[in-house]
Protein backbone atom coordinates (compact mmCIF):
# COMPACT_ATOMS: atom_id res chain seq x y z
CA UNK A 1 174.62 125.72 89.39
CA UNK A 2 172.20 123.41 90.92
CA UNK A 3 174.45 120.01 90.57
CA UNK A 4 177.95 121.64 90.75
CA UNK A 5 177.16 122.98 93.62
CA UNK A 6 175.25 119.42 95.10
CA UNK A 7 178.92 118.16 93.74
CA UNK A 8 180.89 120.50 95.58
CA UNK A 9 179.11 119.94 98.87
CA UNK A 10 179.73 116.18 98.53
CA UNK A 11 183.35 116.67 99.34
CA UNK A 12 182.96 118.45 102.49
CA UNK A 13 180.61 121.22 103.86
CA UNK A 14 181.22 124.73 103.08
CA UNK A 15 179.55 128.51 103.18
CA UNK A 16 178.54 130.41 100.48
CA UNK A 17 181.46 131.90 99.37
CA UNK A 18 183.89 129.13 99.86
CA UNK A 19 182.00 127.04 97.12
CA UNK A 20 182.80 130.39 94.98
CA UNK A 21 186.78 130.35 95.36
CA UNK A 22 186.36 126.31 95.32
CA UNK A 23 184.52 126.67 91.80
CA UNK A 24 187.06 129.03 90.64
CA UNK A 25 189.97 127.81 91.43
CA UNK A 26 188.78 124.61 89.92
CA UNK A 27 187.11 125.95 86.57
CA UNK A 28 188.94 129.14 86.65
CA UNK A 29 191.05 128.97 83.82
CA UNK A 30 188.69 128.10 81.43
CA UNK A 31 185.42 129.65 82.60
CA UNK A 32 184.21 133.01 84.13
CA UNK A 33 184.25 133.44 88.06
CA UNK A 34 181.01 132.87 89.15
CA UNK A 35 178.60 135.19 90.55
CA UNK A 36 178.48 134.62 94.58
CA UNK A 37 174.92 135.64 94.78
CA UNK A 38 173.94 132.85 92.01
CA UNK A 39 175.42 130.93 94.60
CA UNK A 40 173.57 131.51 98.04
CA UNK A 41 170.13 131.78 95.79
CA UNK A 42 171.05 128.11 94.66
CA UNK A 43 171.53 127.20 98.35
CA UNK A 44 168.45 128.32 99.25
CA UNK A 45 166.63 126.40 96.78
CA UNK A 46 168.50 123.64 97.08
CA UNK A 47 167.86 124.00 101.20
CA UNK A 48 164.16 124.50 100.37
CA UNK A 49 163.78 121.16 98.53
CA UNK A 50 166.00 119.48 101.01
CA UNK A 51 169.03 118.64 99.31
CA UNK A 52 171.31 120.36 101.24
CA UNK A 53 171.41 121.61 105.41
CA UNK A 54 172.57 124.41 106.52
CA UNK A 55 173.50 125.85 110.08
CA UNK A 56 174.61 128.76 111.65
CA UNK A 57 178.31 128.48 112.53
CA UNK A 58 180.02 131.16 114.90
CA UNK A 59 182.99 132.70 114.34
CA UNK A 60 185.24 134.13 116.51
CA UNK A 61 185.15 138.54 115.60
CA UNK A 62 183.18 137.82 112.86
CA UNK A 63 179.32 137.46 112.32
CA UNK A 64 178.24 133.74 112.13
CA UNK A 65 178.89 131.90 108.78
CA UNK A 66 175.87 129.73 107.54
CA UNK A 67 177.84 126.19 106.68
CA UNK A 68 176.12 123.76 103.99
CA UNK A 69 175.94 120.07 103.57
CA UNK A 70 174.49 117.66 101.46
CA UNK A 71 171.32 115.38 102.58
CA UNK A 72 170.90 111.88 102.41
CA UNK A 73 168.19 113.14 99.37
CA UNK A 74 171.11 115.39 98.05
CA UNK A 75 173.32 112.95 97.56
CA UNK A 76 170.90 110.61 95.65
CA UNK A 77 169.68 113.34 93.42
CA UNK A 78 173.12 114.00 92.42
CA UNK A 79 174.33 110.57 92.33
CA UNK A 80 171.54 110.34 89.23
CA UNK A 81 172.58 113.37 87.72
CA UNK A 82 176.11 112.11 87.42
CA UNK A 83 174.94 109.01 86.09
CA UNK A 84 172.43 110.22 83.46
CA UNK A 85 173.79 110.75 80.18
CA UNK A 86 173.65 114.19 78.98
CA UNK A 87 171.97 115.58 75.85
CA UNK A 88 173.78 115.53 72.08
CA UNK A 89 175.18 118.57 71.19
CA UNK A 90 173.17 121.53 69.83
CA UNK A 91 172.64 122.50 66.50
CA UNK A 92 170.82 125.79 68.09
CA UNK A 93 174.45 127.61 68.15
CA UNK A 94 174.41 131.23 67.57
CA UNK A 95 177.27 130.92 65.10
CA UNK A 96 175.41 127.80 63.37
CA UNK A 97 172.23 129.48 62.95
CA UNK A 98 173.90 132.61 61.59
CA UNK A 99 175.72 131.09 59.07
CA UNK A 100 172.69 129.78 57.52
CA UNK A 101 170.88 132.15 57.66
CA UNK A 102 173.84 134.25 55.92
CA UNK A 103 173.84 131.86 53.33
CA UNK A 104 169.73 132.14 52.83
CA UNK A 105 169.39 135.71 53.07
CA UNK A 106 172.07 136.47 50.60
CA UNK A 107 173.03 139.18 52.62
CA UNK A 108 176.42 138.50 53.10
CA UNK A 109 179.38 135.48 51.72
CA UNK A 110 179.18 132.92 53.98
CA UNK A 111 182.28 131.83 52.78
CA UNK A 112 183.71 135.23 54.43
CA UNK A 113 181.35 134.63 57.38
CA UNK A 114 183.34 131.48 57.74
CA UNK A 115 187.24 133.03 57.48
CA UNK A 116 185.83 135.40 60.55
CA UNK A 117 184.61 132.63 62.58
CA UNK A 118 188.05 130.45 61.67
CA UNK A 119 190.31 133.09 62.79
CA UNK A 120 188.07 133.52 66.65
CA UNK A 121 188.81 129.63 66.89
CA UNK A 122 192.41 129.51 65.98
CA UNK A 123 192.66 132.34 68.73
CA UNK A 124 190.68 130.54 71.38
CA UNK A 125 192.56 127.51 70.48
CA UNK A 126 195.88 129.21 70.72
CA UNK A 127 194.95 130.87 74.34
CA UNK A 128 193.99 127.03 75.23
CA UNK A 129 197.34 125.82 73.64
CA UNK A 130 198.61 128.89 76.36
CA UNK A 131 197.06 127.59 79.39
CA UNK A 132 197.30 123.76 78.55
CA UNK A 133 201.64 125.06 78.81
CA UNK A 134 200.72 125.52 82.95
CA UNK A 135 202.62 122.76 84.24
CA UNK A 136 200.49 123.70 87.78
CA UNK A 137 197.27 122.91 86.11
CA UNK A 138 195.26 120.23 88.09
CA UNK A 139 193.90 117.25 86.47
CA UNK A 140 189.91 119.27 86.08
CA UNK A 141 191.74 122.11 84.53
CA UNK A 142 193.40 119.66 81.68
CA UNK A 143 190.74 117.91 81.18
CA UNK A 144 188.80 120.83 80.40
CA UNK A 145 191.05 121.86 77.99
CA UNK A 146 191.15 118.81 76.35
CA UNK A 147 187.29 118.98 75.66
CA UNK A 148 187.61 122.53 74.52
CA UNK A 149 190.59 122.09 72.30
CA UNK A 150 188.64 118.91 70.65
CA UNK A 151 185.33 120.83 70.37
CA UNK A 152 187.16 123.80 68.57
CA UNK A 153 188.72 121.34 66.15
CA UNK A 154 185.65 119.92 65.09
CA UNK A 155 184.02 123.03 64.45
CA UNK A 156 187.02 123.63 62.02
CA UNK A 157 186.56 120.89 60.28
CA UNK A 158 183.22 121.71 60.03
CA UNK A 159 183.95 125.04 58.82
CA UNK A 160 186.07 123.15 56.33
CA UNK A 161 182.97 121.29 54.98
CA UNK A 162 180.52 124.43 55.09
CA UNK A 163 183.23 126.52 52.68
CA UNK A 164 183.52 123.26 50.20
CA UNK A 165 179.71 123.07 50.49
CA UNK A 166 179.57 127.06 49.72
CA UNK A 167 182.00 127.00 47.08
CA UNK A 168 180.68 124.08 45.26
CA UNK A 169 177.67 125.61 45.25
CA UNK A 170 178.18 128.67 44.16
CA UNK A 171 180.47 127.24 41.35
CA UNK A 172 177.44 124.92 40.24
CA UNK A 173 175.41 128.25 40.01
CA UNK A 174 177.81 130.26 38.14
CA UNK A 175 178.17 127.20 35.44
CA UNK A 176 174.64 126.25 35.41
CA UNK A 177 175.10 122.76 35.78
C-alpha cells in the first residue's frame, strides 16, 4: 500500500479513511475494499521515513482529523516507482505450481485439473464481461478490466497448450512410441 497510497496523496491531502473510500471507489469493482487500519499503519511508516506530513486538523463537533500530504522526498520516491519497470510475471502461481505437481505426482489427471481451472476463468471472465457492461465505470475501472480480461485469456490459452501437452503425452505413453 506503500506507493498507492504515496499516489493518492499526490492529488491532494487527505486522512486516513478518506484514502480508504478514495481507493475503493477507484479499484472497487475489481478488487477487495481495503483494510483502513493497513492504511493508517502505512501512514505512519511512510510519516516515519518522511514521505508524507501529517497535522492535526480540527473539526467542528468532532475530534480532530490527522490530514496527510506528500513531501518533497515523497514525491521523488514515487515519481521513481512510477517510472521503474515492474517485474515479469510469475511462474510461482498457486494454480501453476499445482498443476505440475498434479501431473508429477500422478495423483490426479491434470487434464481434469485443467477443465476445473477453465471453468473458474470463464466465470471470472464472464463477471468481468458483467462489470465492463457499467456504462458509469471510470477510465481506472476499464482499464483494469482490460488487464484482467487479457490476463485470463492467456491463461486459457495456456491451459489450451498444457491439455495438448498432457494428452500428447499420455498418448505417446499408451503407444510406446
Amino acid at each position: 500500500m506503500r506507493y498507492p497510497i504515496l499516489a493518492l496523496l499526490s492529488e491532494k491531502p487527505a486522512h486516513g479513511y478518506e484514502l480508504k473510500q478514495i481507493f475503493d471507489n477507484r479499484f472497487g469493482a475489481v478488487w477487495p475494499p481495503i483494510n483502513v487500519g493497513q492504511i493508517y499503519n502505512t501512514l505512519s511508516a511512510l510519516e516515519r521515513d518522511d514521505l508524507v506530513q501529517g497535522k492535526e486538523v480540527p473539526q467542528r463537533g468532532s475530534p480532530s482529523r490527522r490530514v496527510y500530504e506528500l513531501t518533497e522526498k515523497g514525491r521523488v520516491e514515487l515519481e521513481e516507482w512510477l517510472e521503474e519497470t515492474s517485474d515479469s510475471p510469475t511462474l510461482k502461481e498457486e494454480f501453476i505450481i499445482k498443476l505440475i505437481l498434479a501431473y508429477i505426482a500422478g495423483a490426479t489427471d491434470p487434464v481434469i485439473i485443467i477443465d476445473l481451472q477453465r471453468q473458474e476463468y470463464f466465470k471470472a471472465i464472464r463477471e468481468l464481461n458483467d462489470l465492463a457492461t457499467n456504462k458509469d465505470n471510470d477510465t481506472t475501472t476499464r482499464l483494469l478490466i482490460g488487464a484482467a480480461s487479457l490476463y485470463i485469456q492467456a491463461l486459457l490459452k495456456w491451459l489450451d497448450q498444457c491439455e495438448e501437452e498432457f494428452t500428447d503425452h499420455q498418448s505417446t505413453d499408451s503407444t510406446g512410441t
